[in-house]
Protein backbone atom coordinates (compact mmCIF):
# COMPACT_ATOMS: atom_id res chain seq x y z
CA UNK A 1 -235.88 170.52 -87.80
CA UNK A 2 -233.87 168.06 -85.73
CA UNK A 3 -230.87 170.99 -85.37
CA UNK A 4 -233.89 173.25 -84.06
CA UNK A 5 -235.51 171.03 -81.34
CA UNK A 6 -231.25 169.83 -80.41
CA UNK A 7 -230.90 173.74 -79.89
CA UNK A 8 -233.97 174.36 -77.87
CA UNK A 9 -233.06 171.44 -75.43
CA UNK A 10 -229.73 173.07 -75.19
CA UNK A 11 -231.25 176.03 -74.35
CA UNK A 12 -233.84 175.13 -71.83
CA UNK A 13 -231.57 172.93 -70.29
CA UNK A 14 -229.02 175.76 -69.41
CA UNK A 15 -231.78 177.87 -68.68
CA UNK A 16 -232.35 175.31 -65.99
CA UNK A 17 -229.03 174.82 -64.84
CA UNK A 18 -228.94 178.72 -64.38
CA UNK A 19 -232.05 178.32 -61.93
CA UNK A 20 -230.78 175.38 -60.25
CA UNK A 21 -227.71 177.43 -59.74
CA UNK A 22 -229.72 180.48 -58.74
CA UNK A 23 -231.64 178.47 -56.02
CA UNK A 24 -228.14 177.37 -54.94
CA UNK A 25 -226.87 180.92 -54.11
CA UNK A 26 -229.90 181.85 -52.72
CA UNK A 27 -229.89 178.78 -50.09
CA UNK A 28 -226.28 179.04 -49.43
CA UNK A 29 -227.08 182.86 -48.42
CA UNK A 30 -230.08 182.31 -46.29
CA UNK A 31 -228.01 179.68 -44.69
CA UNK A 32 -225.14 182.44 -43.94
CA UNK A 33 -227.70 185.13 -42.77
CA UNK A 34 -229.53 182.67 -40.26
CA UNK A 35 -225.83 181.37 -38.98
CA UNK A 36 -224.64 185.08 -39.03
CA UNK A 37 -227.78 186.03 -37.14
CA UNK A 38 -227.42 182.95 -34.60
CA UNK A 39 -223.46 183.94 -34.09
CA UNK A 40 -224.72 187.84 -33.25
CA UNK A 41 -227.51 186.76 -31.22
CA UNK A 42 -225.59 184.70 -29.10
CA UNK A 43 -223.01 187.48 -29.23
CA UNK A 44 -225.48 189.77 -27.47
CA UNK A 45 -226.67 187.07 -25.20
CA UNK A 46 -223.47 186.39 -23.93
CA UNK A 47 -222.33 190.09 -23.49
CA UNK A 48 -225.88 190.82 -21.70
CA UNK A 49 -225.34 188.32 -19.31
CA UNK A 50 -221.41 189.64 -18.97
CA UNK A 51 -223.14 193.07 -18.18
CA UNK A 52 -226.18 191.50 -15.74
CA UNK A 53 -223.63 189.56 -13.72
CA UNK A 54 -220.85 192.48 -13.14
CA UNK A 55 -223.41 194.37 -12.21
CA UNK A 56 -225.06 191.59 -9.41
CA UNK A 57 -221.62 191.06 -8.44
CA UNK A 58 -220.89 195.40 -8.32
CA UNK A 59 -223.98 195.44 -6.56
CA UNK A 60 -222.94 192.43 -4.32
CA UNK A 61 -219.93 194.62 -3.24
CA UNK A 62 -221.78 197.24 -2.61
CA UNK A 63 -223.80 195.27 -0.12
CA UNK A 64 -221.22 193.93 1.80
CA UNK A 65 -219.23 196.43 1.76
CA UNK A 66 -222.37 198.24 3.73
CA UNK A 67 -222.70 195.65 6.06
CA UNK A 68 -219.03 195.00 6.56
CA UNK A 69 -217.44 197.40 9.98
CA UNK A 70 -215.47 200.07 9.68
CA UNK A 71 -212.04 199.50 11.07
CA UNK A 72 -211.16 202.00 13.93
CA UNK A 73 -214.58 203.54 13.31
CA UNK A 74 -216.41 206.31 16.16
CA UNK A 75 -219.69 205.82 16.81
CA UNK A 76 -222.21 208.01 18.98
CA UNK A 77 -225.57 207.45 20.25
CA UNK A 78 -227.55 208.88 17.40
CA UNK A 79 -230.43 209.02 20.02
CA UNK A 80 -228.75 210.99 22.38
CA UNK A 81 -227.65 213.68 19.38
CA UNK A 82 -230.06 216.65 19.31
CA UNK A 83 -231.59 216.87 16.25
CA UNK A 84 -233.46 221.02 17.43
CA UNK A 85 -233.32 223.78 14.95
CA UNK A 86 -231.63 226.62 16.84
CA UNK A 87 -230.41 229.99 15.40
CA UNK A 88 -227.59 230.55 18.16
CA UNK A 89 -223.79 229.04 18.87
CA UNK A 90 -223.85 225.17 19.77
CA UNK A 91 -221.04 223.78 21.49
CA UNK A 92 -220.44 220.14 20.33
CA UNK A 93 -218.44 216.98 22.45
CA UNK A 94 -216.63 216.27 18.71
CA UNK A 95 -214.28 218.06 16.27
CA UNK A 96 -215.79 217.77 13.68
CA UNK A 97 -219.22 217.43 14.86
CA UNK A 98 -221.44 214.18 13.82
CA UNK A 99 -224.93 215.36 15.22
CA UNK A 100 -226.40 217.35 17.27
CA UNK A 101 -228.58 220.81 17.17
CA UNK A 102 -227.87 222.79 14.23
CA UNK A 103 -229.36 225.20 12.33
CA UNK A 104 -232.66 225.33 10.35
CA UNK A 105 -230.73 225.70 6.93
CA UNK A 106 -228.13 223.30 5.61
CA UNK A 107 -225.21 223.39 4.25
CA UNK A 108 -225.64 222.92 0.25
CA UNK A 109 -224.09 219.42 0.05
CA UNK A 110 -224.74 218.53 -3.24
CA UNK A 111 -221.10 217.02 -3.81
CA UNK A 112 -219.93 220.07 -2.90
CA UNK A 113 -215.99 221.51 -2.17
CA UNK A 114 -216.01 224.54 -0.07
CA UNK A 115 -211.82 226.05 0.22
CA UNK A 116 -212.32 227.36 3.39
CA UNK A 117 -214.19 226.61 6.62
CA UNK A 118 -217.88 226.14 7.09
CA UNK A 119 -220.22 226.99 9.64
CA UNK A 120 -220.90 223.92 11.79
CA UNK A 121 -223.85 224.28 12.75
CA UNK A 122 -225.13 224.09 9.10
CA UNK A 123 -222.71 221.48 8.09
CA UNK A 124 -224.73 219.40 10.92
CA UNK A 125 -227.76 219.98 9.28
CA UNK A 126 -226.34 218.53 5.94
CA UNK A 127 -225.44 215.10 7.89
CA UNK A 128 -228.85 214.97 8.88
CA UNK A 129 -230.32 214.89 5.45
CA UNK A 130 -227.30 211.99 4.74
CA UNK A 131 -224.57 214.01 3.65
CA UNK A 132 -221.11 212.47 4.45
CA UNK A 133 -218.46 215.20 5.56
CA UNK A 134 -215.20 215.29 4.67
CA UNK A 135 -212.59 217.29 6.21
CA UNK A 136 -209.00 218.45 6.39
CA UNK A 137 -206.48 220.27 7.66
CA UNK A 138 -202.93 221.15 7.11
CA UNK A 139 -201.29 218.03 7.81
CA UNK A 140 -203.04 216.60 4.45
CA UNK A 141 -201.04 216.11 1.87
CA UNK A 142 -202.54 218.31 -1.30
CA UNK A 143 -202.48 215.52 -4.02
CA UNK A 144 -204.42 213.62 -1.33
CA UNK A 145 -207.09 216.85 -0.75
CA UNK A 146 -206.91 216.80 -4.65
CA UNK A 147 -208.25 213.48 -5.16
CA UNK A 148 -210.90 214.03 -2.54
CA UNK A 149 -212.12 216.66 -4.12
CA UNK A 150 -212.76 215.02 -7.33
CA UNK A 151 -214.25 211.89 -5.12
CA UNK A 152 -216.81 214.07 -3.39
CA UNK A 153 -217.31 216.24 -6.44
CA UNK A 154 -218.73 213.16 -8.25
CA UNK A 155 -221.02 212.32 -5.40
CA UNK A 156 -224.00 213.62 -4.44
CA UNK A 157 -225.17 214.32 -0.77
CA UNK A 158 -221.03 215.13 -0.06
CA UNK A 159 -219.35 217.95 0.76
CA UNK A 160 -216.08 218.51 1.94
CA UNK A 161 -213.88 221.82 3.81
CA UNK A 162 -211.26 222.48 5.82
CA UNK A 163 -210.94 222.18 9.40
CA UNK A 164 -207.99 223.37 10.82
CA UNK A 165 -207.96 222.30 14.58
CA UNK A 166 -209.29 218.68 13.99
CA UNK A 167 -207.47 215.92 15.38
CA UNK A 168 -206.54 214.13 12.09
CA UNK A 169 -205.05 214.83 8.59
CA UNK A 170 -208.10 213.62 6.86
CA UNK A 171 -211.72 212.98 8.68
CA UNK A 172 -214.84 211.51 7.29
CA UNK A 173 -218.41 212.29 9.24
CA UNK A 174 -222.08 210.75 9.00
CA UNK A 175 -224.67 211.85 11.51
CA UNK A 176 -223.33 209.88 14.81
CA UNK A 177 -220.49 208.32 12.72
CA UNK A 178 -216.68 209.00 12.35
CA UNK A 179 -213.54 207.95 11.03
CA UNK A 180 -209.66 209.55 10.67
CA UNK A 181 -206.97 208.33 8.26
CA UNK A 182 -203.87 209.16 6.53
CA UNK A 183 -204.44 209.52 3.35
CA UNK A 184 -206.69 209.28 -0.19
CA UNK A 185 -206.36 205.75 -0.42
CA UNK A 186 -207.56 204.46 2.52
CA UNK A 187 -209.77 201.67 1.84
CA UNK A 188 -212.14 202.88 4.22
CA UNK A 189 -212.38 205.78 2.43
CA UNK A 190 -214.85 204.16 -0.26
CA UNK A 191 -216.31 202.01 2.33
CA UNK A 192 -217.40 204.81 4.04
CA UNK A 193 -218.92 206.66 1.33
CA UNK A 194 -220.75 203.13 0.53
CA UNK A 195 -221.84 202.69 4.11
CA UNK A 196 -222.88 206.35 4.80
CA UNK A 197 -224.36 208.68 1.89
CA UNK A 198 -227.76 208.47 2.64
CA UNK A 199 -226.67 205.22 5.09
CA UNK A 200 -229.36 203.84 7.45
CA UNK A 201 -227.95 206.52 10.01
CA UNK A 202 -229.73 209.00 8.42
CA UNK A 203 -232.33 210.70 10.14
CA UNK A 204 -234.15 212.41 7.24
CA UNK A 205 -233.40 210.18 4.29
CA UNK A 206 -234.27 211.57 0.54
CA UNK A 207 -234.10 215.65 2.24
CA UNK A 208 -232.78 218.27 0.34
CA UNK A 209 -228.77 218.96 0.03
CA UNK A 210 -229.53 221.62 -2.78
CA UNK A 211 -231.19 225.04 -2.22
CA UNK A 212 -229.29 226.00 1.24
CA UNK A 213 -226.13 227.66 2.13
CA UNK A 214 -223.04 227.90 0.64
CA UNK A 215 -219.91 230.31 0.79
């Protein structure tokens, strides 16, 4: 009788170590899943923030880069710019023109690159919607007319053609605005995309530069 009862206390007592032990693992692992949780919380906390303030600062770029001038930049009275829907020739004071009256279609402008010329008077009407023009002619370099094609074929309200008997290698044009440089990498290049697509120059802000004319 006394081996039997020494053998159930035996028993019951590993059967309570076992649970003791059980209740062990089982804190120990609720402890790793909360710290686990905390680390990948915070994880995401942190990298949201990361992605909040690039963006405010991207965005705080943007702004200044808007505000900021544009060095060596043309600028014409955009009230003085005729802004009449004509179907006939228009003689404009600029090459390439930055305003004036143009006709009742548009140029389709949807980051568009047209390989040869384009009529001017519908190119106008693109600027007025916002569209920023850019131009070229055979003093360009063609890895520097390559990369602007990809830049303006990634933007909307862009287009960009040839103009042979323009002042400058490389010319970018907003309704009343204007700028010449060298080459692909001007800074001013981006600046003036920043400043200008659908810029406060625009006329007719938010107008179509789909569903008009193309080549």
């Amino acid at each position: 009788m006394a081996a039997n009862r020494s053998s159930n206390a035996d028993r019951r007592a590993r059967i309570e170590e076992m649970r003791r032990a059980e209740q062990a693992r089982e804190r120990r692992n609720r402890f790793l899943t909360i710290g686990v949780s905390g680390v990948v919380v915070l994880g995401l906390v942190g990298f949201g923030t990361f992605v909040l303030m690039k963006k405010s600062d991207e965005q705080d770029a943007k702004e200044a880069a808007a505000k900021a001038p544009i060095k060596a930049e043309q600028t014409w009275d955009a009230k003085k710019l005729g802004r009449n829907h004509v179907e006939t020739a228009v003689k404009y004071d600029m090459k390439p023109p930055v305003g004036g009256d143009h006709h009742p279609v548009w140029m389709n402008c949807d980051g568009v690159v047209y390989d040869k010329a384009v009529s001017e008077v519908n190119a106008v009407h693109s600027l007025e919607h916002g569209a920023v023009w850019v131009t070229y002619n055979k003093k360009a370099d063609k890895a520097d007319v390559a990369k602007l094609s990809e830049k303006v074929g990634k933007t909307k309200y862009t287009l960009m053609s040839p103009v042979d008997d323009q002042a400058g290698a490389i010319m970018l044009s907003a309704w009343g605005k204007q700028v010449t440089v060298d080459s692909a990498t001007d800074p001013r290049i981006d600046a003036f995309f920043t400043k200008y697509v659908q810029g406060p120059q625009t006329p007719e802000p938010g107008a179509a530069c789909t569903g008009g004319v193309g080549q």
